[in-house]
N, C-alpha and C. Protein backbone atom coordinates (compact mmCIF):
# COMPACT_ATOMS: atom_id res chain seq x y z
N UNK A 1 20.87 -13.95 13.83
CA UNK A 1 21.93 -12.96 13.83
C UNK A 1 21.33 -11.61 14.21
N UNK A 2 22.09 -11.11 15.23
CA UNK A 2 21.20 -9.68 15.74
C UNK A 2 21.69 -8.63 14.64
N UNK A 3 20.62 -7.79 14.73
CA UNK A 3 21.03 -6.50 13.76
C UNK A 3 21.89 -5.80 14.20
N UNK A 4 22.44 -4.33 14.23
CA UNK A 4 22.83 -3.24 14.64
C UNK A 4 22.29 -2.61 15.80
N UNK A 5 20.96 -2.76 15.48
CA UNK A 5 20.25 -1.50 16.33
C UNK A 5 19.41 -2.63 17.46
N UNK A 6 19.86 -3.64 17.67
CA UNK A 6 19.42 -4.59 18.97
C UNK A 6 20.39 -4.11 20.03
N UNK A 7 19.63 -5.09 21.05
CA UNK A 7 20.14 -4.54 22.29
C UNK A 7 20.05 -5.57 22.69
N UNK A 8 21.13 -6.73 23.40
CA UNK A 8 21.17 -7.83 23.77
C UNK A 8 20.32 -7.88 25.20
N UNK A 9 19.27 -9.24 24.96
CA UNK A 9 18.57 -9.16 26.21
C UNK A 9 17.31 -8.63 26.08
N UNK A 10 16.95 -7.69 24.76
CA UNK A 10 15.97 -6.84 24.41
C UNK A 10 14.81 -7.73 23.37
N UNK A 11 13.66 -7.37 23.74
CA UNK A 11 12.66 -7.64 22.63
C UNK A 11 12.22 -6.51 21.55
N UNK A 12 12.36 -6.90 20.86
CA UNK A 12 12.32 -6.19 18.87
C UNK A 12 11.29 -6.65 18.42
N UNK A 13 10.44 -6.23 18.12
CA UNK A 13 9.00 -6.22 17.43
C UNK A 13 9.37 -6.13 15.63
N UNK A 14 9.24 -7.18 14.86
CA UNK A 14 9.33 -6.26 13.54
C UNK A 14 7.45 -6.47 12.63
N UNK A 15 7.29 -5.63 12.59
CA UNK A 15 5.74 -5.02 12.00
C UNK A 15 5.76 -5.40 10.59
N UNK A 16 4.93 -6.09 10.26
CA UNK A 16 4.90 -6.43 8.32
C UNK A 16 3.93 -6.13 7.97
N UNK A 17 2.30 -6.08 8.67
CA UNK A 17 1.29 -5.73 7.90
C UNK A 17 0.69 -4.54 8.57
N UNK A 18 1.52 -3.93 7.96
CA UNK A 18 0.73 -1.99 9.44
C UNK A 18 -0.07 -1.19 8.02
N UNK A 19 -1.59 -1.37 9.03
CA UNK A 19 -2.42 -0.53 7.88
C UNK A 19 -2.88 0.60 8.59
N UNK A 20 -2.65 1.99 7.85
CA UNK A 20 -2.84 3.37 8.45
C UNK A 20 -4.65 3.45 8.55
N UNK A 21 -5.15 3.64 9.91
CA UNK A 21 -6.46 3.96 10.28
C UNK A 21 -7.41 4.98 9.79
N UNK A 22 -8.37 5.14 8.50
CA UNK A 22 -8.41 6.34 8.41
C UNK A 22 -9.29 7.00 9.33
N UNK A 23 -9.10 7.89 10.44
CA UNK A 23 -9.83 8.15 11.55
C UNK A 23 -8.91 9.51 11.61
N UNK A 24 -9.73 10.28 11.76
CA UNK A 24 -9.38 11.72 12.39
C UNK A 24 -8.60 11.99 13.92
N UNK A 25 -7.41 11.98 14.25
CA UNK A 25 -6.97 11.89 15.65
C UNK A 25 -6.06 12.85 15.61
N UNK A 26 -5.82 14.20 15.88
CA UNK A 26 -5.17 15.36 16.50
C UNK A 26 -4.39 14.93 17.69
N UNK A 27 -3.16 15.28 17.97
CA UNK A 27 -1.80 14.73 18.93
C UNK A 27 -2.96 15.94 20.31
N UNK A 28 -3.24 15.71 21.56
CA UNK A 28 -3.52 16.34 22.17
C UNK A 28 -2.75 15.99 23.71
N UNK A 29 -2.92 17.16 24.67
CA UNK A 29 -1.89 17.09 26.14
C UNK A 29 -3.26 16.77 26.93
N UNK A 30 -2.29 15.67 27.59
CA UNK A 30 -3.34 15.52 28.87
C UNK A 30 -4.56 13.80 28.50
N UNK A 31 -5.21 14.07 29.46
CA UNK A 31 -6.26 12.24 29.19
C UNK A 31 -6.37 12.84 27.78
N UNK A 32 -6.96 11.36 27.03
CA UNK A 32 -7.70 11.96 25.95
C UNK A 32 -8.85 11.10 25.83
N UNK A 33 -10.26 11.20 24.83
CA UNK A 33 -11.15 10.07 25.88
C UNK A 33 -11.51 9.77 23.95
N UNK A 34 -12.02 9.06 23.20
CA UNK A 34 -12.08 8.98 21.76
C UNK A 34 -13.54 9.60 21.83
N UNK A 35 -14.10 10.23 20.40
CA UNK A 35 -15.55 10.43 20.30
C UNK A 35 -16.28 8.73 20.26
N UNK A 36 -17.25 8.77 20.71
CA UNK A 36 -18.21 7.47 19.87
C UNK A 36 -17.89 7.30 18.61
N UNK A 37 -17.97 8.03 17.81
CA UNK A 37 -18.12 8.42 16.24
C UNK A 37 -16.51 7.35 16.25
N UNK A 38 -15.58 8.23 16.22
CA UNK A 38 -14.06 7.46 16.25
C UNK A 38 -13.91 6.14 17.27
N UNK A 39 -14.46 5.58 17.80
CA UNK A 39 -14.54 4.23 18.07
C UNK A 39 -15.00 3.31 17.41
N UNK A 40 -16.26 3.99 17.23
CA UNK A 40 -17.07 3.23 15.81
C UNK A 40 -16.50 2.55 14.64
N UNK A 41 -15.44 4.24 13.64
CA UNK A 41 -14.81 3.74 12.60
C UNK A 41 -13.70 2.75 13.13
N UNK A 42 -13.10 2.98 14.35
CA UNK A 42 -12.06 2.08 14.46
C UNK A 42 -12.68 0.55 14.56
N UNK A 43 -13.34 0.03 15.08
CA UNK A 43 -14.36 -0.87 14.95
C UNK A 43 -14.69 -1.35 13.83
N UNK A 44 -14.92 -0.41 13.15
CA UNK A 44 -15.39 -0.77 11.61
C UNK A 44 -14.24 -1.66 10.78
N UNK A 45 -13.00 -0.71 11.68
CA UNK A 45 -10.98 -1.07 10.77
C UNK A 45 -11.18 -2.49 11.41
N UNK A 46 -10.94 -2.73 12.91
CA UNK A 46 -10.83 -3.74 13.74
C UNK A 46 -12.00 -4.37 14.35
N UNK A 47 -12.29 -5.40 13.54
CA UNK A 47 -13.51 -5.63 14.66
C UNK A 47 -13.30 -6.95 15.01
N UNK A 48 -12.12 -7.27 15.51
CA UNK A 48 -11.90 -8.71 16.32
C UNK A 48 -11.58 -8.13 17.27
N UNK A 49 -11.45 -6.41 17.62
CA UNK A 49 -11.39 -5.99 19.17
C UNK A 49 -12.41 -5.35 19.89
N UNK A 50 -13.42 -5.48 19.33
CA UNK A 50 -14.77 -5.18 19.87
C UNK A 50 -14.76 -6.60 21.59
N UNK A 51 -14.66 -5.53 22.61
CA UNK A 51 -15.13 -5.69 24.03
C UNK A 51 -15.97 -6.79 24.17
């Protein structure tokens, strides 16, 4: 049964296990490129996405 806020034809993502990153990231304009340092910790969060 579709919800309200679907859109027939549309894919809906629903998210159950969202864990907040603790990593320092400021909203910035333009490319943005991560420090080493902040790849690292993210790495540390995720590391079944290590390259």
């Amino acid at each position: 049964m579709p919800t309200e806020w679907a859109q027939p034809g549309a894919w809906h993502l629903v998210l159950t296990d969202i864990r907040e990153l603790p990593v320092p990231a400021d909203g910035q304009l333009g490319p943005w490129r991560p420090s080493p340092d902040l790849v690292q910790q993210v790495f540390q969060q995720l590391p079944g996405i290590r390259p």
